[in-house]
PDB file of N, CA and C in Angstrom:
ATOM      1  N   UNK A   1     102.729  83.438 129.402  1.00  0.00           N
ATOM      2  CA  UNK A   1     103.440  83.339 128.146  1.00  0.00           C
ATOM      3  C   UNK A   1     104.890  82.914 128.420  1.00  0.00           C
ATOM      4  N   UNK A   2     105.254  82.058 127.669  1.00  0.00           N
ATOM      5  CA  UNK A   2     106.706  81.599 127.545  1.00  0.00           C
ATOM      6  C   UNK A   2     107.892  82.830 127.407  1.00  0.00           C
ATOM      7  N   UNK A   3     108.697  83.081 127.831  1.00  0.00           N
ATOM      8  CA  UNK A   3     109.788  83.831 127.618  1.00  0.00           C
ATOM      9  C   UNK A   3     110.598  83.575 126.445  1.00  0.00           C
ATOM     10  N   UNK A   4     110.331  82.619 125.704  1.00  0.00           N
ATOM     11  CA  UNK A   4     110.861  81.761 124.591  1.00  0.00           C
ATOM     12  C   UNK A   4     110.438  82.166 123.604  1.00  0.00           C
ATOM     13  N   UNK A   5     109.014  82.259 123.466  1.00  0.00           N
ATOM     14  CA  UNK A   5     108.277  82.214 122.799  1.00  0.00           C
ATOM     15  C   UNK A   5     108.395  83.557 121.974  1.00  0.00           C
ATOM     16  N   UNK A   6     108.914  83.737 120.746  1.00  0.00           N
ATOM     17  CA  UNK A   6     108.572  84.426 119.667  1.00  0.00           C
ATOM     18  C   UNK A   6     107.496  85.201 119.548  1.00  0.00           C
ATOM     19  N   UNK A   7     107.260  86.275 119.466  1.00  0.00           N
ATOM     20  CA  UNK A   7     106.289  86.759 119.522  1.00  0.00           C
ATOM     21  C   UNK A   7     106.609  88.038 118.298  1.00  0.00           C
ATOM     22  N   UNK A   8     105.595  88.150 117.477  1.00  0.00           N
ATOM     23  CA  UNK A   8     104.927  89.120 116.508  1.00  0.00           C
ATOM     24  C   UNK A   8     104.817  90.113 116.805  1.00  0.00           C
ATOM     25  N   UNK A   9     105.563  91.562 116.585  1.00  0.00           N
ATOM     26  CA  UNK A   9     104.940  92.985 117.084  1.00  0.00           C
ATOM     27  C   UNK A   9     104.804  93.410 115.479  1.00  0.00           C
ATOM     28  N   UNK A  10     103.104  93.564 115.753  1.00  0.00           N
ATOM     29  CA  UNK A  10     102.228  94.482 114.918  1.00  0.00           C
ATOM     30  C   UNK A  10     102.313  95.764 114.768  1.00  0.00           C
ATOM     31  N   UNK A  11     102.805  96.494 113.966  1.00  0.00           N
ATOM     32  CA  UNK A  11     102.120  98.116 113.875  1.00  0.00           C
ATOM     33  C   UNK A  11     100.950  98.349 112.776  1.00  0.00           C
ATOM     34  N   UNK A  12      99.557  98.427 113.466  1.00  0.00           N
ATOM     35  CA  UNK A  12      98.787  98.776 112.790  1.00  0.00           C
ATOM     36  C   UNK A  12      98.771 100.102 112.279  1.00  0.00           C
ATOM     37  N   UNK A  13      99.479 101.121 112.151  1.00  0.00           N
ATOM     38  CA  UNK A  13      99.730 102.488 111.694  1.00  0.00           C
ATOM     39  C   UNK A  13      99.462 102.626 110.386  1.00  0.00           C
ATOM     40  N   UNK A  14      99.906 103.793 109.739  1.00  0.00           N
ATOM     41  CA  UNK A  14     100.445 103.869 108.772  1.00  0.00           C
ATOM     42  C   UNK A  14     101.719 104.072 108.331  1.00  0.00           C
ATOM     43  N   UNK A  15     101.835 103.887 106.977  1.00  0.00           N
ATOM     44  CA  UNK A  15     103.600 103.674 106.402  1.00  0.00           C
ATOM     45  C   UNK A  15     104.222 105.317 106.803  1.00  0.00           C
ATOM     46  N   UNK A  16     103.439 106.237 107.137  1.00  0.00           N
ATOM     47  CA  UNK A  16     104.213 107.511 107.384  1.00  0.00           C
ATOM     48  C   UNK A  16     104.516 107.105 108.614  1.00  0.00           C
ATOM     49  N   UNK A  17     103.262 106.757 109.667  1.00  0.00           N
ATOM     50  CA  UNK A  17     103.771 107.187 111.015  1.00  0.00           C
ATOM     51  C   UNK A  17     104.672 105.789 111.244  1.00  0.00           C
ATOM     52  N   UNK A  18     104.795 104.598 110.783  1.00  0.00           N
ATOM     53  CA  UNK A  18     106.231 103.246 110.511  1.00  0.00           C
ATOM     54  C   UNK A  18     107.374 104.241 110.729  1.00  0.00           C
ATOM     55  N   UNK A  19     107.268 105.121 109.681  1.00  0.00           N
ATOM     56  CA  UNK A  19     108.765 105.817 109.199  1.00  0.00           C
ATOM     57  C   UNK A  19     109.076 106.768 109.815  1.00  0.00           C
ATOM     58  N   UNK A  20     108.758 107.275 110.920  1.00  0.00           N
ATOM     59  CA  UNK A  20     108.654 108.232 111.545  1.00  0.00           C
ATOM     60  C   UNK A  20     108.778 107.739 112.785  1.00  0.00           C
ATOM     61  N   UNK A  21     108.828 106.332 113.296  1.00  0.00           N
ATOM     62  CA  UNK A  21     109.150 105.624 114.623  1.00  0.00           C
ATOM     63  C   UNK A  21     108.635 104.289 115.022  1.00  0.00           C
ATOM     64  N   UNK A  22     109.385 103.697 115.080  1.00  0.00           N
ATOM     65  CA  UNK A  22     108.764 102.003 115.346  1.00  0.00           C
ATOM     66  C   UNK A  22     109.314 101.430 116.352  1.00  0.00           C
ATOM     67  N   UNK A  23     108.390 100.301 117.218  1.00  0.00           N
ATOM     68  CA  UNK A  23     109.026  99.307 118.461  1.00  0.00           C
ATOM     69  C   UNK A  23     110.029  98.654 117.340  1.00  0.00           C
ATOM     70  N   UNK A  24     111.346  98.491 117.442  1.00  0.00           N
ATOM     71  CA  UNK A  24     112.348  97.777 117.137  1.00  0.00           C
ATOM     72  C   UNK A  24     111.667  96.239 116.711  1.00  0.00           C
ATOM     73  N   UNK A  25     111.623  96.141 115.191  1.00  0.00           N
ATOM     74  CA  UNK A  25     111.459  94.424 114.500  1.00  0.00           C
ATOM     75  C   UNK A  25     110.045  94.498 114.497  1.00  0.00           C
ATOM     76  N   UNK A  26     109.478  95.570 114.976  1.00  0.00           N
ATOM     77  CA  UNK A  26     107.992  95.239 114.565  1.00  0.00           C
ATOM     78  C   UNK A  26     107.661  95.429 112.679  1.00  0.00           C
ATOM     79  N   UNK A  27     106.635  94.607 112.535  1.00  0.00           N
ATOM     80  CA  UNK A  27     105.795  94.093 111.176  1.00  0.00           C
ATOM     81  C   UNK A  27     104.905  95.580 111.165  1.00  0.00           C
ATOM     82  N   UNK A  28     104.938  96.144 110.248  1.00  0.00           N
ATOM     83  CA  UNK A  28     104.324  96.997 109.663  1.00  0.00           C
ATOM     84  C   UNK A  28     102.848  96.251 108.703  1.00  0.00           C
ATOM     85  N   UNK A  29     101.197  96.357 109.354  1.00  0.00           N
ATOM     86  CA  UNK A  29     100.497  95.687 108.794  1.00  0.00           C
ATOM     87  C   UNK A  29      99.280  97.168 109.086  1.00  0.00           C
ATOM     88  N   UNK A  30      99.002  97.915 108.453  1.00  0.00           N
ATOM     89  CA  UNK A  30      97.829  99.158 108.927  1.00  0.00           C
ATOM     90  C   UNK A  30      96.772  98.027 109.035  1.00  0.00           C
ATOM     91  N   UNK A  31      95.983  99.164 109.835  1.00  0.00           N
ATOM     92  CA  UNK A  31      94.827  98.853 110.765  1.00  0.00           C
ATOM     93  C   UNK A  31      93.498  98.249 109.555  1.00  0.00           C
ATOM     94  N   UNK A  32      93.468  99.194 108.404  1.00  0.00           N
ATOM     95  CA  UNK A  32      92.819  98.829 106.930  1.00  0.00           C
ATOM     96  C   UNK A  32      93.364  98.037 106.395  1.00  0.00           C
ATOM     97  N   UNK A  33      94.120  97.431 106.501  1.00  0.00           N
ATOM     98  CA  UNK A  33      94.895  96.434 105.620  1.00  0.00           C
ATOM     99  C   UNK A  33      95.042  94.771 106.353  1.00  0.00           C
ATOM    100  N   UNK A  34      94.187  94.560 107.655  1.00  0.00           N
ATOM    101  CA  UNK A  34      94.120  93.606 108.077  1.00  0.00           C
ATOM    102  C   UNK A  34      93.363  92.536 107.446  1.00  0.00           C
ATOM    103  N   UNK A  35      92.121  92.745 107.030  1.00  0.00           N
ATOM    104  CA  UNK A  35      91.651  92.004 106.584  1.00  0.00           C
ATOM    105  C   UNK A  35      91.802  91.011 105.166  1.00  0.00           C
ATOM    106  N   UNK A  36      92.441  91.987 104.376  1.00  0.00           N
ATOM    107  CA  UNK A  36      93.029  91.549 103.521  1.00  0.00           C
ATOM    108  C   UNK A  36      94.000  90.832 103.491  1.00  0.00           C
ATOM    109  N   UNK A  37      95.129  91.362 104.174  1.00  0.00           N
ATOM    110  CA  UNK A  37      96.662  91.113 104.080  1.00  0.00           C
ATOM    111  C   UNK A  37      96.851  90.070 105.506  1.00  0.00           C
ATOM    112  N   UNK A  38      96.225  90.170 106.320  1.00  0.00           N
ATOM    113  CA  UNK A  38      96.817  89.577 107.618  1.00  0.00           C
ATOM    114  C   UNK A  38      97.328  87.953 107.510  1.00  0.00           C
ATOM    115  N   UNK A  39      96.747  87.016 106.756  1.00  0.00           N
ATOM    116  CA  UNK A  39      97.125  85.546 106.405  1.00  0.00           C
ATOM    117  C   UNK A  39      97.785  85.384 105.800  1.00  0.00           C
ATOM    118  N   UNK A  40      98.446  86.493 104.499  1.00  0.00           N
ATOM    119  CA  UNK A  40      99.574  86.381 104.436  1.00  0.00           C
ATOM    120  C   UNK A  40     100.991  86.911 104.306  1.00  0.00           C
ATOM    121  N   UNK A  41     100.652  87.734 105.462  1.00  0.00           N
ATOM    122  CA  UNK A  41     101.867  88.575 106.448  1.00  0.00           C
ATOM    123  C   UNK A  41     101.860  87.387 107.845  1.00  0.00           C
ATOM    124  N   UNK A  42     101.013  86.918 108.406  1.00  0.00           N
ATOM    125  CA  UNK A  42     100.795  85.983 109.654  1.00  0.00           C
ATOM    126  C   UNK A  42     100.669  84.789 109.318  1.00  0.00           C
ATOM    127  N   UNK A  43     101.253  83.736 108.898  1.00  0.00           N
ATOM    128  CA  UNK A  43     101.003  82.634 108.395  1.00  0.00           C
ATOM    129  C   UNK A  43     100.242  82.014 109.521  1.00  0.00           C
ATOM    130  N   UNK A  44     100.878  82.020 111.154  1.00  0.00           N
ATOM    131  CA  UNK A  44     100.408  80.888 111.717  1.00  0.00           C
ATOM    132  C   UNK A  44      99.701  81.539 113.029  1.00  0.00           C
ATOM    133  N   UNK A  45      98.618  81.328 112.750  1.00  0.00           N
ATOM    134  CA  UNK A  45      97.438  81.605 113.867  1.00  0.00           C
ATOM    135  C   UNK A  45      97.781  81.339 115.213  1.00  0.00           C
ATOM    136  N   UNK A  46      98.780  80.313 115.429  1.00  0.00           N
ATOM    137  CA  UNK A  46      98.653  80.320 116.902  1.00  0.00           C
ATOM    138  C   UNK A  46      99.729  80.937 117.602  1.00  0.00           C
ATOM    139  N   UNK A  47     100.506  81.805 116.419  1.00  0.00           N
ATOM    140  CA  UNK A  47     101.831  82.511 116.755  1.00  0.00           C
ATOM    141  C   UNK A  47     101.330  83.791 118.187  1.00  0.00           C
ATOM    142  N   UNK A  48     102.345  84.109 118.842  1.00  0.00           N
ATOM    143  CA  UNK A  48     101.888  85.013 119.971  1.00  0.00           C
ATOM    144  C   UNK A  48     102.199  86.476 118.898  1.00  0.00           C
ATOM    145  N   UNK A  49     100.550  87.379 118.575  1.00  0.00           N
ATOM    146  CA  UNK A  49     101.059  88.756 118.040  1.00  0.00           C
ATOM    147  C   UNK A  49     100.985  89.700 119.004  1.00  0.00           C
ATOM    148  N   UNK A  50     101.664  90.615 119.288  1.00  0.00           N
ATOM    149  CA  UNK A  50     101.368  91.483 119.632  1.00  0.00           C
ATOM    150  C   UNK A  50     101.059  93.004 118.853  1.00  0.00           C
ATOM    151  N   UNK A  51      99.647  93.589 118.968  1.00  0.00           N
ATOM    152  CA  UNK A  51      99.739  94.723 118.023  1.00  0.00           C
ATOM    153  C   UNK A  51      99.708  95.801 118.659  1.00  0.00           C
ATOM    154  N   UNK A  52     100.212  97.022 118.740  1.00  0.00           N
ATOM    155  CA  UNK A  52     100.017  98.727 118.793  1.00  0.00           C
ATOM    156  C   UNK A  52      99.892  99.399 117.821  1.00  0.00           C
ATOM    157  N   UNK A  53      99.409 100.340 118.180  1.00  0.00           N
ATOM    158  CA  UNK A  53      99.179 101.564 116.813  1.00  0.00           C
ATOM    159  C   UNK A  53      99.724 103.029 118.135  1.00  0.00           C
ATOM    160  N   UNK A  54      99.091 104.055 117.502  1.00  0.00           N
ATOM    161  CA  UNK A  54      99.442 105.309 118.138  1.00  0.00           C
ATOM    162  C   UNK A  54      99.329 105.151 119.662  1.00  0.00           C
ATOM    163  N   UNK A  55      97.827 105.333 119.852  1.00  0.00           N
ATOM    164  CA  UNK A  55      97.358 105.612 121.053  1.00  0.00           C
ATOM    165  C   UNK A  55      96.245 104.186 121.478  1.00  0.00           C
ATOM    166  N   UNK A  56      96.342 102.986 120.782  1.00  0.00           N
ATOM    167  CA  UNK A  56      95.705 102.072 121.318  1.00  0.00           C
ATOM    168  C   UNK A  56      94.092 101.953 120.501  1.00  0.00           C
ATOM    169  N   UNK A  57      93.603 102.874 120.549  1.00  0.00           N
ATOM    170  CA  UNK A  57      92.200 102.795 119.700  1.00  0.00           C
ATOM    171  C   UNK A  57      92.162 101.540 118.357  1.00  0.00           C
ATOM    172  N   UNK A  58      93.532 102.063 117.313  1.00  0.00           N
ATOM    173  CA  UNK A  58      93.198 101.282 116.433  1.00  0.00           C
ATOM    174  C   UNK A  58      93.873  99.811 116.127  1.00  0.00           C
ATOM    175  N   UNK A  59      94.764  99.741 117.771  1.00  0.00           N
ATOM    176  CA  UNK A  59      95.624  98.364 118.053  1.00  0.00           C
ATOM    177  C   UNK A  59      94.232  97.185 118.143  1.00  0.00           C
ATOM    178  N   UNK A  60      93.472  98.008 119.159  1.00  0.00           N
ATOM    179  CA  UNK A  60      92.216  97.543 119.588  1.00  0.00           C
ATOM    180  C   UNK A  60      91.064  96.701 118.822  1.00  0.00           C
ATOM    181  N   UNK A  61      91.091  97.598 117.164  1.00  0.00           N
ATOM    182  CA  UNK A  61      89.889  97.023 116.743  1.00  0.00           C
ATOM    183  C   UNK A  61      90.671  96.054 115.740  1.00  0.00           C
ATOM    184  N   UNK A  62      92.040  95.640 115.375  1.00  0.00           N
ATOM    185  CA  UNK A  62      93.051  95.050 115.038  1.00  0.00           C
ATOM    186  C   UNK A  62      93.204  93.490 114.880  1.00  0.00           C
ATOM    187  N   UNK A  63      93.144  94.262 116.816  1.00  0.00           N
ATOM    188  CA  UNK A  63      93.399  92.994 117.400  1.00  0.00           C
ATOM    189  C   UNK A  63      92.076  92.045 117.492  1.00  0.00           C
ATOM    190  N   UNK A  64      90.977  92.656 117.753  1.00  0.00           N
ATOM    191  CA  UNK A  64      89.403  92.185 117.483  1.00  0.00           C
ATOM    192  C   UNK A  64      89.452  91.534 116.575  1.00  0.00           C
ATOM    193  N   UNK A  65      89.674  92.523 115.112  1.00  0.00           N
ATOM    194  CA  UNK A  65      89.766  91.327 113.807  1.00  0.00           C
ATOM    195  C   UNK A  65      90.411  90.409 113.574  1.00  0.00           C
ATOM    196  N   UNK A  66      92.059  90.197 114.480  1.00  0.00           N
ATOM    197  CA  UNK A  66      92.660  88.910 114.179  1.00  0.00           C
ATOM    198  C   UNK A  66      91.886  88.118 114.962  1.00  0.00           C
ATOM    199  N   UNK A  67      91.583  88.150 115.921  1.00  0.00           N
ATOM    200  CA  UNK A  67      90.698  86.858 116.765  1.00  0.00           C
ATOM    201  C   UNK A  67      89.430  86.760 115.979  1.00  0.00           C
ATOM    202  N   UNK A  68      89.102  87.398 115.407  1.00  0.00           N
ATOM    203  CA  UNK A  68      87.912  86.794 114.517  1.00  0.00           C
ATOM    204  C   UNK A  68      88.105  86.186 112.976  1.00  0.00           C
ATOM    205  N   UNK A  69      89.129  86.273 113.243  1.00  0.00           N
ATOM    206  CA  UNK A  69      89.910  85.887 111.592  1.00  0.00           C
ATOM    207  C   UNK A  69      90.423  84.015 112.091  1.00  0.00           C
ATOM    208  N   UNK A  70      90.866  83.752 113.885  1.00  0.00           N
ATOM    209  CA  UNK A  70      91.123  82.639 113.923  1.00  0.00           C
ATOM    210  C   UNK A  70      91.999  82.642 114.479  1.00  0.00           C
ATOM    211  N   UNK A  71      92.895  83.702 114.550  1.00  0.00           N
ATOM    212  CA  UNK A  71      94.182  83.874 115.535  1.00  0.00           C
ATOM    213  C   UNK A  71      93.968  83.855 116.756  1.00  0.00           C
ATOM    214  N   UNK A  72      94.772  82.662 117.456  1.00  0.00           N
ATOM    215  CA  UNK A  72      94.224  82.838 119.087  1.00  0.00           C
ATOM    216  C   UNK A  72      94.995  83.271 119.919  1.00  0.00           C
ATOM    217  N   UNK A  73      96.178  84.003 119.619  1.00  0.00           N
ATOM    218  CA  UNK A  73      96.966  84.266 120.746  1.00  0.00           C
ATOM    219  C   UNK A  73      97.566  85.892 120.498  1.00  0.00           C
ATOM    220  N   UNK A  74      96.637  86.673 120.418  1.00  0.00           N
ATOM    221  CA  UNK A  74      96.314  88.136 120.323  1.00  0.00           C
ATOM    222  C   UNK A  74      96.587  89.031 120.826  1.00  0.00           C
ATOM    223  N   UNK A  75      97.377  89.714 121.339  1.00  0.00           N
ATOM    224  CA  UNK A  75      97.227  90.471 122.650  1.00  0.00           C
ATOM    225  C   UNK A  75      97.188  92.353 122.247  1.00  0.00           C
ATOM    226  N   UNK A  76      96.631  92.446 123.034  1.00  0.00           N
ATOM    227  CA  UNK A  76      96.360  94.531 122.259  1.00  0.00           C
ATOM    228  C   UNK A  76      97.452  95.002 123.323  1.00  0.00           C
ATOM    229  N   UNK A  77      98.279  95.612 122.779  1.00  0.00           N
ATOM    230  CA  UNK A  77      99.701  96.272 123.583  1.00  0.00           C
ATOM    231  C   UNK A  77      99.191  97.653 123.626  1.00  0.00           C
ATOM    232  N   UNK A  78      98.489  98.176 122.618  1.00  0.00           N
ATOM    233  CA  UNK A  78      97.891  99.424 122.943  1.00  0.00           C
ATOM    234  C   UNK A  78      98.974 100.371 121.838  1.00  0.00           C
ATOM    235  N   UNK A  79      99.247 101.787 122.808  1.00  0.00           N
ATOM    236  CA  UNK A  79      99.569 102.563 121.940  1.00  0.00           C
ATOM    237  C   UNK A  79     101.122 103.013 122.175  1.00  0.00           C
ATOM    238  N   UNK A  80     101.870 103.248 120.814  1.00  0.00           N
ATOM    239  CA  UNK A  80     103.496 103.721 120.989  1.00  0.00           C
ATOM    240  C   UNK A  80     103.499 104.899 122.142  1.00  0.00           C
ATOM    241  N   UNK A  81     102.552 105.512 122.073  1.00  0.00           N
ATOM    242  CA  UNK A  81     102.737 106.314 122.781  1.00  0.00           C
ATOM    243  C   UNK A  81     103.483 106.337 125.064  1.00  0.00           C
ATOM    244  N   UNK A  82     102.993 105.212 124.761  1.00  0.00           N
ATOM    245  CA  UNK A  82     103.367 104.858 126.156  1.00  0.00           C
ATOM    246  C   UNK A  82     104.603 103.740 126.002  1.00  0.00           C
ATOM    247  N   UNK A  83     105.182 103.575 125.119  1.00  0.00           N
ATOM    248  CA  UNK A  83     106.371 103.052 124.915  1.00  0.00           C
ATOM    249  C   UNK A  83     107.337 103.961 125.160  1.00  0.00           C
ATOM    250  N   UNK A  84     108.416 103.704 126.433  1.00  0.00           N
ATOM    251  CA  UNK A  84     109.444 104.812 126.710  1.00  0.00           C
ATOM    252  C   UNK A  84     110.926 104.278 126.697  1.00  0.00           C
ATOM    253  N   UNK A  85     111.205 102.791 125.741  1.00  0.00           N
ATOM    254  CA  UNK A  85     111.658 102.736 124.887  1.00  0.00           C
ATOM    255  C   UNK A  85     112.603 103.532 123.680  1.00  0.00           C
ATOM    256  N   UNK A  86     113.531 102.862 123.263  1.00  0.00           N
ATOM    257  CA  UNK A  86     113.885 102.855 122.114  1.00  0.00           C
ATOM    258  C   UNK A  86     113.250 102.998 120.853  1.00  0.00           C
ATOM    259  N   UNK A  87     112.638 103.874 119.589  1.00  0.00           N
ATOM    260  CA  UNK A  87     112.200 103.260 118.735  1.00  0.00           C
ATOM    261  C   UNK A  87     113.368 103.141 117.368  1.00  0.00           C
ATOM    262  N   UNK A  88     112.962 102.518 116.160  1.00  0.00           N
ATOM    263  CA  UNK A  88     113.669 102.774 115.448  1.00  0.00           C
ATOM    264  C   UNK A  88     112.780 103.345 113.788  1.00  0.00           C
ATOM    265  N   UNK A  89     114.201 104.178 113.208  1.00  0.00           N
ATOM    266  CA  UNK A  89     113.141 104.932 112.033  1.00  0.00           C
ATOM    267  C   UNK A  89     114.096 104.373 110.563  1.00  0.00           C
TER     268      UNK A  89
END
């Protein structure tokens, strides 16, 4: 991956656990709300996303659905929890 390159951080969470701690500039999109909402919160499929949720489980099935939705540059970051990081609330 480009160092340049822009990249998308996903929180598949929910709006409590958003507000309660986030990777800095990440997109707030829940894990239920992908299918619906993801094309147009993500306009461009070949953008680099990266998604997490808590503990990775539901970054996982997320990230499954954007690549089956057409998005090709996907990556599952897994869970905040292993972020030792900064977050912001």
């Amino acid at each position: 991956m480009d160092e340049k390159e822009n990249c998308v951080i996903l929180d598949v969470r929910t709006q409590a656990e958003y507000a309660e701690g986030h990777i800095p500039g990440a997109i707030l999109l829940p894990d239920y709300e992908i299918a619906e909402r993801a094309e147009s919160v993500l306009s461009d499929k070949s953008q680099c996303i990266l998604v997490y949720c808590r503990s990775g489980r539901r970054s996982e099935k997320a990230a499954r659905t954007l690549v089956e939705m057409g998005y090709t540059n996907v990556l599952d970051f897994g869970g905040i929890i292993d972020w030792t990081y900064d977050v912001e609330k």
